[in-house]
Protein backbone atom coordinates (compact mmCIF):
# COMPACT_ATOMS: atom_id res chain seq x y z
CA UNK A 1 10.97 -2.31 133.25
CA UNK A 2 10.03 -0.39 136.59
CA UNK A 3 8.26 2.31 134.29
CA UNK A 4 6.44 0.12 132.50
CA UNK A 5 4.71 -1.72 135.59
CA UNK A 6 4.06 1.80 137.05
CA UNK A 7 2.65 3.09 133.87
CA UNK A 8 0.28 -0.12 133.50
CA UNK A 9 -1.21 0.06 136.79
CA UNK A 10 -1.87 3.83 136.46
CA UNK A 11 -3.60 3.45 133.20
CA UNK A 12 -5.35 0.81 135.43
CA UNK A 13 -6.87 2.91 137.75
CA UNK A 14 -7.55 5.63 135.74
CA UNK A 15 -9.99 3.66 133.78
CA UNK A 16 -11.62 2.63 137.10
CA UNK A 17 -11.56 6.23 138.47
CA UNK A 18 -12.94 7.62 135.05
CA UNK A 19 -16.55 5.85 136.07
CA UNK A 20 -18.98 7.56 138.10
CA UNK A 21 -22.25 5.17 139.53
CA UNK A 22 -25.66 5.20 138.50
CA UNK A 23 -28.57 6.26 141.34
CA UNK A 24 -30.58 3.53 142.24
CA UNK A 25 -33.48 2.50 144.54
CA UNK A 26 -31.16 -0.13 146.63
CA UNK A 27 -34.33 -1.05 148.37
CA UNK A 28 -34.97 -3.22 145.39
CA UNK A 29 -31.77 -4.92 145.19
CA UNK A 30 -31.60 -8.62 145.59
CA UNK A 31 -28.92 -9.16 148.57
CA UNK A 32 -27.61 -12.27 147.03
CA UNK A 33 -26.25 -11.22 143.67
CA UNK A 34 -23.20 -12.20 142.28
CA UNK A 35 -21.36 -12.25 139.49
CA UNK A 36 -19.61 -15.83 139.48
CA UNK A 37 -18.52 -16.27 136.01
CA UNK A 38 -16.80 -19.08 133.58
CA UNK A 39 -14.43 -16.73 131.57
CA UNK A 40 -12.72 -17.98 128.34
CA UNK A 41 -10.40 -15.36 126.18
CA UNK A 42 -8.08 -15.47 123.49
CA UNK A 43 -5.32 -12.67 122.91
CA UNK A 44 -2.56 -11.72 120.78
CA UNK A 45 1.05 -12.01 122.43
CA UNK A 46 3.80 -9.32 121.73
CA UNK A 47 7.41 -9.32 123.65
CA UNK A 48 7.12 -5.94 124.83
CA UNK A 49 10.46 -5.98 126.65
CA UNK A 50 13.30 -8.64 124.83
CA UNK A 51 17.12 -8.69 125.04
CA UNK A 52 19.04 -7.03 121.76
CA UNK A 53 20.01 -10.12 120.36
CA UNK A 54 16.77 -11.51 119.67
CA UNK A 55 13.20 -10.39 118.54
CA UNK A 56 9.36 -11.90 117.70
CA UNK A 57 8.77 -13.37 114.13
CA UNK A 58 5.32 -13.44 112.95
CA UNK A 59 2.32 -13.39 115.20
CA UNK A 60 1.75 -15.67 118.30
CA UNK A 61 -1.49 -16.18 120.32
CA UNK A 62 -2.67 -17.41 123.41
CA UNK A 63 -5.82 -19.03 125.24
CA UNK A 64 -7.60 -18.58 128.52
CA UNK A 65 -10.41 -20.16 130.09
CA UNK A 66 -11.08 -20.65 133.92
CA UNK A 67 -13.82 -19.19 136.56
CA UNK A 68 -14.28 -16.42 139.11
CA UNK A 69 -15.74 -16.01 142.25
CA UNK A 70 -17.58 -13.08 142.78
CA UNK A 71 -17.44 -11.51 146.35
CA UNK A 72 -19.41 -7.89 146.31
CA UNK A 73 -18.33 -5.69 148.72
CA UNK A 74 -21.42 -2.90 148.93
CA UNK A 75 -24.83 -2.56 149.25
CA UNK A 76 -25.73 -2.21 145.65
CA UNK A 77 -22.81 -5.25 144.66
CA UNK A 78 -21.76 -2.85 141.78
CA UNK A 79 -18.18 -3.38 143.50
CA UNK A 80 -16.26 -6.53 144.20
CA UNK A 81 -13.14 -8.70 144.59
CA UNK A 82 -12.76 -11.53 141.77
CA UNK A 83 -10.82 -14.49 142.77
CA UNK A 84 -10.35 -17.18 140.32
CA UNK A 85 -8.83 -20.17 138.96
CA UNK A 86 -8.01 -20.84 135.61
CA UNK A 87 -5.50 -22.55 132.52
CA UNK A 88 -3.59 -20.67 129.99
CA UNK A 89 -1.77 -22.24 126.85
CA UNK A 90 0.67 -19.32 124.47
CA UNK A 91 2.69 -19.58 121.77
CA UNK A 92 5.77 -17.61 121.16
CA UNK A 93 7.01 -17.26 117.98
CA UNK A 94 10.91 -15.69 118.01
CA UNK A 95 14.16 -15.86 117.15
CA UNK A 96 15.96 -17.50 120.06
CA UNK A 97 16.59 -20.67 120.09
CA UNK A 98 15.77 -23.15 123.60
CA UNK A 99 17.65 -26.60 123.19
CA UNK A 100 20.50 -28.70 124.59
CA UNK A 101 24.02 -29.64 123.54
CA UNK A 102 25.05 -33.27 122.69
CA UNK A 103 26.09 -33.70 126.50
CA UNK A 104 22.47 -32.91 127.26
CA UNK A 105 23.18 -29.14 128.90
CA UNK A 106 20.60 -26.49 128.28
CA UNK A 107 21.59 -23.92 126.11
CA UNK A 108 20.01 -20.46 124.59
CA UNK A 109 20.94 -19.03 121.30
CA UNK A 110 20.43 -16.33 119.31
CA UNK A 111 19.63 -17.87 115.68
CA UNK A 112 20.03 -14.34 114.03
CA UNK A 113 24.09 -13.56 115.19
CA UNK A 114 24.82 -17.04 113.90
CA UNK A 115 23.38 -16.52 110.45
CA UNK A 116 21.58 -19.63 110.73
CA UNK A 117 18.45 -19.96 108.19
CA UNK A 118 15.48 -21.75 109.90
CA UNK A 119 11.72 -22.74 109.35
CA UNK A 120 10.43 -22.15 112.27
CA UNK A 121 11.06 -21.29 116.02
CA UNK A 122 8.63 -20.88 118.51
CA UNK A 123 7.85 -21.90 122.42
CA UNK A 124 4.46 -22.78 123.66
CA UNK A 125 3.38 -22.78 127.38
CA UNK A 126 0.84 -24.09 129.82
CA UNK A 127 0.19 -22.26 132.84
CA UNK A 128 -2.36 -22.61 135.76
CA UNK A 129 -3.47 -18.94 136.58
CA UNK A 130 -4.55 -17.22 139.75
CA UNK A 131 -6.58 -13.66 139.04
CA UNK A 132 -7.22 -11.62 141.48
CA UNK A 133 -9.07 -8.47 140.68
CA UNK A 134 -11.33 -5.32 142.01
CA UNK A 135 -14.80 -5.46 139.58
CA UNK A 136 -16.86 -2.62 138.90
CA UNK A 137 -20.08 -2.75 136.90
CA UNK A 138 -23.36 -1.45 136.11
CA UNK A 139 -25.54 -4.46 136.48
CA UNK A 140 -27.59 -5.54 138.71
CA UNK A 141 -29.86 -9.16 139.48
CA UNK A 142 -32.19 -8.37 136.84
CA UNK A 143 -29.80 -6.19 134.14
CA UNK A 144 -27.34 -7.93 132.63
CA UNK A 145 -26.51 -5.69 129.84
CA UNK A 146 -23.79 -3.24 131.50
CA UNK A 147 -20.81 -2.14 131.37
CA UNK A 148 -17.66 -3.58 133.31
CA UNK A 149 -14.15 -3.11 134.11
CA UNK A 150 -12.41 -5.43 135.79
CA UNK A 151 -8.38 -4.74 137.09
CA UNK A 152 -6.26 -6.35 139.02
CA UNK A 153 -3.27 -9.15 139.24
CA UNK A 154 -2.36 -12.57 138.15
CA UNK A 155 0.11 -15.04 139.66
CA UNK A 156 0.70 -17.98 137.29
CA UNK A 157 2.70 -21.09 136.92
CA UNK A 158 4.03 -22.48 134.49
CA UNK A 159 3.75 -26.59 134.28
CA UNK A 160 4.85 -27.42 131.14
CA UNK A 161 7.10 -25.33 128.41
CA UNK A 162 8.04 -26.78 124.69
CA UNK A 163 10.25 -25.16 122.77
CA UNK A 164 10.48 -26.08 118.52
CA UNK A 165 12.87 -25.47 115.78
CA UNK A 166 12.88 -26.55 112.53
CA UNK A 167 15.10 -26.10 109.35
CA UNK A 168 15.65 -27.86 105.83
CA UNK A 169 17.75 -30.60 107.71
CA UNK A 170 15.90 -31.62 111.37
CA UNK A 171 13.22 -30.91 113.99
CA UNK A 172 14.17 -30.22 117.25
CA UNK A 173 11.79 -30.33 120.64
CA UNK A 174 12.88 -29.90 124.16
CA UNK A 175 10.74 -29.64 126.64
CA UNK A 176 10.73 -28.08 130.61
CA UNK A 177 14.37 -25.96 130.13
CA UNK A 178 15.67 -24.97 132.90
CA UNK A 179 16.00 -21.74 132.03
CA UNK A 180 12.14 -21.65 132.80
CA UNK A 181 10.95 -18.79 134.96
CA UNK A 182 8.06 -21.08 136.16
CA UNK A 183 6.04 -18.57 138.75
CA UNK A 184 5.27 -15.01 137.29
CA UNK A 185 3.31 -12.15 138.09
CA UNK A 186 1.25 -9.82 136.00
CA UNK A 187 -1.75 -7.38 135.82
CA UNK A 188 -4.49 -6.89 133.80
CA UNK A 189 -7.43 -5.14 132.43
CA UNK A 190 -10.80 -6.19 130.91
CA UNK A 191 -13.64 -3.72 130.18
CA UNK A 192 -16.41 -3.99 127.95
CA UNK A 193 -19.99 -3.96 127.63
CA UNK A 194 -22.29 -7.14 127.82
CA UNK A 195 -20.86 -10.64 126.58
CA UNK A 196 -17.92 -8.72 124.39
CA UNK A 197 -14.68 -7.52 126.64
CA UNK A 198 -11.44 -6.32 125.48
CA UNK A 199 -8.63 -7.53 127.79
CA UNK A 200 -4.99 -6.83 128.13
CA UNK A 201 -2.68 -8.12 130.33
CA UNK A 202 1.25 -7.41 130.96
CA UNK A 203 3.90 -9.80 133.11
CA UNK A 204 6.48 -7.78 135.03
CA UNK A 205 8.40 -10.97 135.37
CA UNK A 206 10.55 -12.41 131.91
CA UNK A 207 9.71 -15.76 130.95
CA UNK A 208 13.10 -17.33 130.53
CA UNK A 209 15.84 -16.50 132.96
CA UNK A 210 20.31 -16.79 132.12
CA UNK A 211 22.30 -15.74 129.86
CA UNK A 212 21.87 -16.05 126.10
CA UNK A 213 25.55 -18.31 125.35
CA UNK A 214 26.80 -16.78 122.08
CA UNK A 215 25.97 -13.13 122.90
CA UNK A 216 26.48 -13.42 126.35
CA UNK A 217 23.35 -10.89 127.57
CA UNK A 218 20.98 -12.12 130.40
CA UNK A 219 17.86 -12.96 128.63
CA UNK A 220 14.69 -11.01 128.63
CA UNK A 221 11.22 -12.17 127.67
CA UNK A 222 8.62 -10.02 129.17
CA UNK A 223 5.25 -10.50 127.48
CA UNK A 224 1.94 -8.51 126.65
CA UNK A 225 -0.85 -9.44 125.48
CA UNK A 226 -4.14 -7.89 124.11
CA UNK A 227 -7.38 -9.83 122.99
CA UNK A 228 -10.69 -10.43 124.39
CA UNK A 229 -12.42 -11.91 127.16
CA UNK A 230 -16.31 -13.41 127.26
CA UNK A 231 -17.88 -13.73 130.65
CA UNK A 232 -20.38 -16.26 131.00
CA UNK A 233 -22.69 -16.67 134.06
């Protein structure tokens, strides 16, 4: 897991290093631009780290939206800190099943050691999201076709979790487990030209935290996600 937060953040920087700036007359730069932006993104979402006993099924998605506050930190405000607010809503299609026992205790699963034939399995979440990131561009006041990439972290929490299951016999919902991990950490990475951005984004931190009862492994859920990202002034 270590490796893979290391590796991230490298490829992170690399990008940003990779860049070199444009010359231009910073006489006629307008001291008061910023980039404050509405953002709204959708992605892809893959369990890039699980525990054996469980994998995803089938594709799951997600959806961002939220705005950023642009704070330039040189002369030509090519170069800033991004500090935002925003919502996020996933869904997570797998095989583990999230639910509780007659006598109401929480309980984890894993549907494929018990052989179990099922419909359909899947969590979905709603998070409030912090980013946090260092912004480099080409634009200035009066460009606004350029290139961007934006890199940095996010700190989200999670308010509300729902977990589904379905088979040829019942439905079953349960809603804010306690194995929730509700406040995670991530990083992530969004460069593009103009309005269209690709974005990906990687939580060090597993969604779900205990032990998986019938297989008896501490559960791991880490997530990544790849999509893209619009900026909107």
């Amino acid at each position: 897991m270590k490796t893979n937060k290391y590796t991230f953040l490298l490829f992170v920087f690399f990008c940003i290093s990779s860049y070199s700036q444009e010359e231009i007359d910073l006489d006629r730069l307008d001291d008061q631009y910023r980039e404050d932006q509405f953002y709204v993104g959708g992605t892809l979402n893959f369990l890039a780290q699980t525990s054996p006993s469980f994998s995803q099924t089938g594709l799951s998605g997600g959806l961002q939206l939220g705005f950023i506050r642009d704070i330039p930190l040189n002369k030509r405000r090519n170069i800033a800190l991004g500090v935002g607010v925003g919502y996020n809503l996933n869904r997570f299609n797998n095989d583990l099943f999230v639910g509780k026992e007659q006598d109401g205790k929480h309980v984890m699963l894993a549907l494929n050691e018990l052989d179990i034939s099922f419909d359909k399995n899947y969590f979905t979440t709603h998070a409030i999201e912090f980013p946090i990131q260092f912004r480099w561009r080409t634009s200035t006041s009066d460009y606004e076709k350029f290139y961007r990439i934006y890199a940095g972290l996010n700190f989200d929490y999670t308010f509300h979790f729902k977990s589904f299951y379905q088979d040829e016999n019942q439905n079953l919902n349960n809603s804010n487990t306690s194995f929730l991990n509700q406040f995670r950490t991530g990083a992530h990475l969004a460069l593009g030209h103009g309005f269209i951005n690709f974005y990906v984004q990687y939580y060090f931190d597993s969604l779900l935290t205990g032990e998986i009862q019938n297989s008896q492994e501490q559960v791991n859920f880490e997530i990544l996600k790849f999509g893209l990202i619009f900026y909107i002034l």
